[in-house]
C-alpha atoms as a PDB file:
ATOM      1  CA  UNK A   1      -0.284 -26.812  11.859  1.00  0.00           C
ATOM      2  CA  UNK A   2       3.409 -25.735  10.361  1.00  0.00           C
ATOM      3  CA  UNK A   3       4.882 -22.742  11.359  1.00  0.00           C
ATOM      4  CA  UNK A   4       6.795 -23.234   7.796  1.00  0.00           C
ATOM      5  CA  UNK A   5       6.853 -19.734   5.745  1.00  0.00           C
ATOM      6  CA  UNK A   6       5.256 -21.060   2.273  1.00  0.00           C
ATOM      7  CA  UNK A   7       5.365 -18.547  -0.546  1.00  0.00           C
ATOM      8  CA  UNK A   8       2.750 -17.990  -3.115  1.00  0.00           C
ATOM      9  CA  UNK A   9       5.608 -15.373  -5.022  1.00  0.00           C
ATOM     10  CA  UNK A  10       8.499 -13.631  -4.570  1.00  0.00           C
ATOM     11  CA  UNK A  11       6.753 -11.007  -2.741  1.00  0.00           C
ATOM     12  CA  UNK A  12       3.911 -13.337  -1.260  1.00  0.00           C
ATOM     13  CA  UNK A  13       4.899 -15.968   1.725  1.00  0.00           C
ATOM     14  CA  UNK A  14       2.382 -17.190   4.295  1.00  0.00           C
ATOM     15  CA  UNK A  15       2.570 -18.712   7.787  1.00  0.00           C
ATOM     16  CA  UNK A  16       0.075 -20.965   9.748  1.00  0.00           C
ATOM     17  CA  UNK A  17       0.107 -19.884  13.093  1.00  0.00           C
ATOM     18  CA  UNK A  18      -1.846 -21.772  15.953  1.00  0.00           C
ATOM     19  CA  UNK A  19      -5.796 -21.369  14.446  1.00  0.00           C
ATOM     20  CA  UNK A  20      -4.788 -18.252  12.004  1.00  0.00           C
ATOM     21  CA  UNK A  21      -2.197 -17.562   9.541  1.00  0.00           C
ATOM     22  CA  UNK A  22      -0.264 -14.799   8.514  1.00  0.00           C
ATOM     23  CA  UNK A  23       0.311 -13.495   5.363  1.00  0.00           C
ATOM     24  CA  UNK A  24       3.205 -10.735   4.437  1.00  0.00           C
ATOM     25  CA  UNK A  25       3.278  -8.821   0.520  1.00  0.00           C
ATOM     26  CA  UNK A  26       5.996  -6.309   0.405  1.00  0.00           C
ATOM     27  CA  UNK A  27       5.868  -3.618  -1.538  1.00  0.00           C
ATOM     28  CA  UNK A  28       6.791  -4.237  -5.220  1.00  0.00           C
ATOM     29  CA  UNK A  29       9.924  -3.181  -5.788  1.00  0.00           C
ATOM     30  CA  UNK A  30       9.731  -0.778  -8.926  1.00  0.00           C
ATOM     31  CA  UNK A  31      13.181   0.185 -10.431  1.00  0.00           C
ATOM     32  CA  UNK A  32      12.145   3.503 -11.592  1.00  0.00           C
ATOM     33  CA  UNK A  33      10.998   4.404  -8.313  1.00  0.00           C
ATOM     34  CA  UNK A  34      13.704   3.508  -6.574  1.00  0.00           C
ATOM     35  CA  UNK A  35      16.227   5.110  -8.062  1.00  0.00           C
ATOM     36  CA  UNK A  36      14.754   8.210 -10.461  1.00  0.00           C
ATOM     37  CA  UNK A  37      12.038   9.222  -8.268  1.00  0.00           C
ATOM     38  CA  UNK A  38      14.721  10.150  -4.854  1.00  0.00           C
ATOM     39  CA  UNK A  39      16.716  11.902  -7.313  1.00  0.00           C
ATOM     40  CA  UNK A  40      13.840  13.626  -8.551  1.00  0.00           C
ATOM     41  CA  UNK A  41      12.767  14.550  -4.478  1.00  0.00           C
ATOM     42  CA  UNK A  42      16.107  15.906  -3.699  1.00  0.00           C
ATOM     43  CA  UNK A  43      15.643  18.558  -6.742  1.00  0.00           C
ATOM     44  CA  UNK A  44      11.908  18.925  -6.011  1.00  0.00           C
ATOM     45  CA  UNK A  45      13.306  19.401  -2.009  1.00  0.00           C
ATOM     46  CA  UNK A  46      15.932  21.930  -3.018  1.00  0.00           C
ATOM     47  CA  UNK A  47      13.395  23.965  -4.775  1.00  0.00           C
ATOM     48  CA  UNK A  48      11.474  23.976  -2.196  1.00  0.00           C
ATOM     49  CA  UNK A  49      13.914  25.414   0.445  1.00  0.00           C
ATOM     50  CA  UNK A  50      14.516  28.345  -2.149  1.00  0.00           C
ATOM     51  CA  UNK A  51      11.498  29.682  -2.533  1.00  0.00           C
ATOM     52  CA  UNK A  52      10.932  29.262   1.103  1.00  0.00           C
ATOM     53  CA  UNK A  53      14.290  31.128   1.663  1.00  0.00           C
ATOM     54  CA  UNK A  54      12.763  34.063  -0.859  1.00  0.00           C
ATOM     55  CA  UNK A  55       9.578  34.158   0.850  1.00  0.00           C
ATOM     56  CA  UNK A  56      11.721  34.439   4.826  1.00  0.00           C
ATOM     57  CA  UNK A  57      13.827  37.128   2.912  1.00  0.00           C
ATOM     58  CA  UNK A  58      10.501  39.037   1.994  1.00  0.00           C
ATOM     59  CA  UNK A  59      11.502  38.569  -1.961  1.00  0.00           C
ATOM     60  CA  UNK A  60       8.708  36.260  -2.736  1.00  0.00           C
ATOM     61  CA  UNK A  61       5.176  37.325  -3.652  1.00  0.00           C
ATOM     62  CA  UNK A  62       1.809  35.749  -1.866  1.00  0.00           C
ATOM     63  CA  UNK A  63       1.859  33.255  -4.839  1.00  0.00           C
ATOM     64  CA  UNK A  64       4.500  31.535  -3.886  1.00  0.00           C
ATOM     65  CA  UNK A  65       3.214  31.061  -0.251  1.00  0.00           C
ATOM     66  CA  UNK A  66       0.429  28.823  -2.394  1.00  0.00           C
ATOM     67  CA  UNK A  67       3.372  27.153  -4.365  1.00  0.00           C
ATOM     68  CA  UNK A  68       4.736  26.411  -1.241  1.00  0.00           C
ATOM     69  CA  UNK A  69       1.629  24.800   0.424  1.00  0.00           C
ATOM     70  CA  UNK A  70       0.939  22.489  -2.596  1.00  0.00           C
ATOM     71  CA  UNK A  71       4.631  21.560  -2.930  1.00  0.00           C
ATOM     72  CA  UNK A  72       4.948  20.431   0.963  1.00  0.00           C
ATOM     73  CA  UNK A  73       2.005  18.706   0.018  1.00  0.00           C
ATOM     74  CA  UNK A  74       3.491  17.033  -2.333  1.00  0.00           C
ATOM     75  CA  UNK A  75       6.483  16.284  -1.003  1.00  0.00           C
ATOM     76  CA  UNK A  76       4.914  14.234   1.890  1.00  0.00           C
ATOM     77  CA  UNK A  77       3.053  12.588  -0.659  1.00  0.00           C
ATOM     78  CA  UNK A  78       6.168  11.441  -2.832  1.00  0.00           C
ATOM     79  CA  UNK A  79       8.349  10.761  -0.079  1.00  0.00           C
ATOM     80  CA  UNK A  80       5.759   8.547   1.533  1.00  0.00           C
ATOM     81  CA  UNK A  81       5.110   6.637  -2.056  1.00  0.00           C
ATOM     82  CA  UNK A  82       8.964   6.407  -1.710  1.00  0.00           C
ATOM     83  CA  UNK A  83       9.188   5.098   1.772  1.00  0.00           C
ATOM     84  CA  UNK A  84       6.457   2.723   0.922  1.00  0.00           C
ATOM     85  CA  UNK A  85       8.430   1.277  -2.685  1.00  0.00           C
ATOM     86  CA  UNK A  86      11.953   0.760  -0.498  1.00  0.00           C
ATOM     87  CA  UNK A  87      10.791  -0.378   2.772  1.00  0.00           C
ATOM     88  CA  UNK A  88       6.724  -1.222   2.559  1.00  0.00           C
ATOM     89  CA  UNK A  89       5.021  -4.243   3.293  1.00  0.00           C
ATOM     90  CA  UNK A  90       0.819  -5.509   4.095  1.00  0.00           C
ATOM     91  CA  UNK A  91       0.567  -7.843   7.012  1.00  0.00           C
ATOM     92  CA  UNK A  92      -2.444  -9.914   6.906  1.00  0.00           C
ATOM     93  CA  UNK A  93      -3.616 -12.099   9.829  1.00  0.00           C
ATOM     94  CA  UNK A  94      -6.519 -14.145  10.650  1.00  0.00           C
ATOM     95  CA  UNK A  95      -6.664 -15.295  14.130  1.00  0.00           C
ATOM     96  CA  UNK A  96      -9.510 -15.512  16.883  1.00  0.00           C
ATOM     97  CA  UNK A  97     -12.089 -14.706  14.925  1.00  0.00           C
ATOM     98  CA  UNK A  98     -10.270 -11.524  13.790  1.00  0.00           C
ATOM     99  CA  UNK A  99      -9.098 -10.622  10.053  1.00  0.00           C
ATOM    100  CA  UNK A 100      -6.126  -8.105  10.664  1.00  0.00           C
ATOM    101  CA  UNK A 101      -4.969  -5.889   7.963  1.00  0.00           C
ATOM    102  CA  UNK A 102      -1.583  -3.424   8.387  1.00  0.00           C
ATOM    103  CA  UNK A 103       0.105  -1.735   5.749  1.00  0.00           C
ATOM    104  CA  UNK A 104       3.467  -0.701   7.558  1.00  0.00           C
ATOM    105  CA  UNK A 105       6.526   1.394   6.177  1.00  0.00           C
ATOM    106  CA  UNK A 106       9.482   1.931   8.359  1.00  0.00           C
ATOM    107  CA  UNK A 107       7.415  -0.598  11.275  1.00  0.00           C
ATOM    108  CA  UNK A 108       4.259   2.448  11.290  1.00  0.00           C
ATOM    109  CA  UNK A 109       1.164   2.542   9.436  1.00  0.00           C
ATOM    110  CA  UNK A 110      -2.251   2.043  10.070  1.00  0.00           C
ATOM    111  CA  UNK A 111      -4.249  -1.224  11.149  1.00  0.00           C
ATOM    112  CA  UNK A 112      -7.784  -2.244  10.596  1.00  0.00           C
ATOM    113  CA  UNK A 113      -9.502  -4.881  12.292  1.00  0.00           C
ATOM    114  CA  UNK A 114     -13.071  -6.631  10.537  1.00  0.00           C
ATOM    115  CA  UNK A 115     -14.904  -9.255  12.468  1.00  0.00           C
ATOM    116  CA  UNK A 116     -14.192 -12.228  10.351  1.00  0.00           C
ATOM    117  CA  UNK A 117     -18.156 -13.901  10.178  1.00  0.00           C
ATOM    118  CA  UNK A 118     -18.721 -10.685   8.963  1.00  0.00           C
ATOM    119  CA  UNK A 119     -15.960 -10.335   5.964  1.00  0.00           C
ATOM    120  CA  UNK A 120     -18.322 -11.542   2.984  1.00  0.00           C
ATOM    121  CA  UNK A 121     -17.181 -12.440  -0.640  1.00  0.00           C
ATOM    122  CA  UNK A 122     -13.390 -12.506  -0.529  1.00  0.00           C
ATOM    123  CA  UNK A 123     -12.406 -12.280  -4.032  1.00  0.00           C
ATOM    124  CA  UNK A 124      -9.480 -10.969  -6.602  1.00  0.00           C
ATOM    125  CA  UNK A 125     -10.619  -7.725  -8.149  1.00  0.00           C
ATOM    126  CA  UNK A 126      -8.305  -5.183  -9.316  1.00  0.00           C
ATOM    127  CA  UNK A 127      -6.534  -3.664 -12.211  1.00  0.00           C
ATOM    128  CA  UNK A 128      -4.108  -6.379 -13.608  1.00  0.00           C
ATOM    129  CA  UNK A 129      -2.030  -5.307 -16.446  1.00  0.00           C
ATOM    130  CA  UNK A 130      -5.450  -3.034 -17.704  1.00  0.00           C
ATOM    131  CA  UNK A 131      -4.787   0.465 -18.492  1.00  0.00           C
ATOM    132  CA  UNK A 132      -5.903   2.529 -15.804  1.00  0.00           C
ATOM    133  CA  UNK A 133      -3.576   5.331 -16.325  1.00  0.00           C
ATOM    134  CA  UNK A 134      -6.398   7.972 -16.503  1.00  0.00           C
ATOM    135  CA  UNK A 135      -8.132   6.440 -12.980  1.00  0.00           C
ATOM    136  CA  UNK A 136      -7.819   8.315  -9.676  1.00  0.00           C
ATOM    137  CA  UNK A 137      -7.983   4.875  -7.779  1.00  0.00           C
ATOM    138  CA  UNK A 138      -5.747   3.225  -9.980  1.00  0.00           C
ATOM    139  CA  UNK A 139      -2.855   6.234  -9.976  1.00  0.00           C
ATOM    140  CA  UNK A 140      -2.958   5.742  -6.067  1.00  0.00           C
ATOM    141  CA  UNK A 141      -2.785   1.806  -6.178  1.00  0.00           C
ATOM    142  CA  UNK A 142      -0.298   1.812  -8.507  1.00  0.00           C
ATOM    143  CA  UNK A 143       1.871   4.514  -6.120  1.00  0.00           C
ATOM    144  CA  UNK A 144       1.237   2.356  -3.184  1.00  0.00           C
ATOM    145  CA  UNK A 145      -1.226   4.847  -1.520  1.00  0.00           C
ATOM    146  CA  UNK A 146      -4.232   3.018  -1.231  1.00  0.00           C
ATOM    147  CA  UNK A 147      -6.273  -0.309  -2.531  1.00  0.00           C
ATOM    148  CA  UNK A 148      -5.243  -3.823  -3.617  1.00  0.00           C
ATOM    149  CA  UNK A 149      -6.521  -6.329  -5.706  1.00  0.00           C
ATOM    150  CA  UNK A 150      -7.946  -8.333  -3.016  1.00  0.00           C
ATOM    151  CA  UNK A 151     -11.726  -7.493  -1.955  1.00  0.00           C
ATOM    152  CA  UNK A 152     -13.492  -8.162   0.441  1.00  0.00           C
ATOM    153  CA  UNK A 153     -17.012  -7.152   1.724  1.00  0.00           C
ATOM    154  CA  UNK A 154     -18.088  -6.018   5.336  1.00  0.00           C
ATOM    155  CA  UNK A 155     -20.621  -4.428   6.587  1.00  0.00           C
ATOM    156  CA  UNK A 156     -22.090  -2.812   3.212  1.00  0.00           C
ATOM    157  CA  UNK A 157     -18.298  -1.467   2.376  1.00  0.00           C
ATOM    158  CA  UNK A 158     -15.239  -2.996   0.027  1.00  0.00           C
ATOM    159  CA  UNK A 159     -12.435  -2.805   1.466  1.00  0.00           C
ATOM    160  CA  UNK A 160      -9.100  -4.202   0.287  1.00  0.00           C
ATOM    161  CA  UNK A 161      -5.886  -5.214   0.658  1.00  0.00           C
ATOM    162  CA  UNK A 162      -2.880  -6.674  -1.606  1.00  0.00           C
ATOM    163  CA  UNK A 163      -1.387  -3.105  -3.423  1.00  0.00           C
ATOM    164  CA  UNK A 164       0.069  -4.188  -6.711  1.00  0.00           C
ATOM    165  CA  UNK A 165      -0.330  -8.255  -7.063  1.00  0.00           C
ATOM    166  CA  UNK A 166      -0.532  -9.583 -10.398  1.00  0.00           C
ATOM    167  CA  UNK A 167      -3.929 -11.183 -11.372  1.00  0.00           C
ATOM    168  CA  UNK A 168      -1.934 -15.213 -10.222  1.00  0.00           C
ATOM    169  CA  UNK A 169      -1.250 -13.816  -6.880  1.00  0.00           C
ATOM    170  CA  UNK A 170      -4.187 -12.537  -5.984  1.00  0.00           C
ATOM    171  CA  UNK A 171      -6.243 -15.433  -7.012  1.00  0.00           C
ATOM    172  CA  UNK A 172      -3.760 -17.618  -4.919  1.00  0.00           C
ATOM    173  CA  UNK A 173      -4.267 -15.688  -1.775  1.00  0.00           C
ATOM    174  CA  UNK A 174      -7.691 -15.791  -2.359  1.00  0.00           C
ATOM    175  CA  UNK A 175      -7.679 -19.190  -2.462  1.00  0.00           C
ATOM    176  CA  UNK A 176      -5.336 -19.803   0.742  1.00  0.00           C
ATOM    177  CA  UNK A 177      -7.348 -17.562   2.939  1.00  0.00           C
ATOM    178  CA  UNK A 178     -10.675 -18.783   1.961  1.00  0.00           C
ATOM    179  CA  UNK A 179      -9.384 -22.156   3.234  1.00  0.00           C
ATOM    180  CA  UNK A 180      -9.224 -20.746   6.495  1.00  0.00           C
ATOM    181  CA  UNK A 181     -11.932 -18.978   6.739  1.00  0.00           C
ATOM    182  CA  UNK A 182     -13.786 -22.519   5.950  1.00  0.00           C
ATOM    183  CA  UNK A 183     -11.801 -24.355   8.734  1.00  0.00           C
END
């Protein structure tokens, strides 16, 4: 096998490795996130450090203490969907009878590991270009937070991977992975 990098996209390149591969998507690279959304967490930060400096001075009332809650909240929330646009990437890997699945920001995030004679019905299934504006799972998809466009089944669950591919690139990977699995 090559150890050649081939890439399905500009954000899609994938590596056989040994009996595996290894697949990479970083995160897609929104201008409007990048650039209006910091500014908009340094104002949302500042705010935050006032009314926490009103509520230390013994100014604020107990409603603010719930502002504050909900902002820091928040803030974790938007800086991580921040971290995630600038520096976020999925690592997929299939390799001694192991699918691998990381989603990694700054080199941490979490990893899940599926038997892979278990993973059932790999397919593309996810909201390309439809209007899902309205959609819980589709606000947190399209933030980076969670989902993909890539299914999978295992053990009575759908899992996924793939945050953000467009409709091509999922049905590309799909296609180079299931030719792996089949080897």
């Amino acid at each position: 096998m090559s150890s050649r990098a081939l890439r399905l996209s500009s954000r899609v390149a994938y590596q056989e490795q040994g009996d595996g591969f290894r697949v990479e998507i970083e995160s897609n690279k929104q201008i409007w996130i990048l650039i209006f959304v910091p500014a908009f967490l340094v104002m949302w930060t500042l705010a935050g450090i006032g009314v926490a400096f009103s509520l230390l001075s013994g100014n604020g009332s107990p409603g603010l203490l719930l502002w504050l809650l909900m902002w820091t909240v928040a803030e974790a929330i938007i800086s991580y969907a921040v971290a995630w646009a600038m520096f976020g990437k999925e690592i997929v890997e299939l390799g001694d009878g192991v699918l691998t699945i990381k989603r990694v920001t700054l080199g941490l995030g979490p990893t899940r590991r599926y038997e892979a004679d278990k993973v059932q019905d790999l397919r593309p299934s996810g909201y390309f270009g439809g209007f899902g504006a309205f959609s819980w799972s589709w606000n947190l998809a399209y933030w980076g937070l969670t989902g993909g466009t890539v299914a999978f089944d295992y053990r009575g669950k759908t899992e996924r991977f793939g945050i953000q591919l467009e409709e091509r690139e999922a049905r590309e990977l799909v296609r180079v992975i299931q030719g792996y699995f089949n080897q």
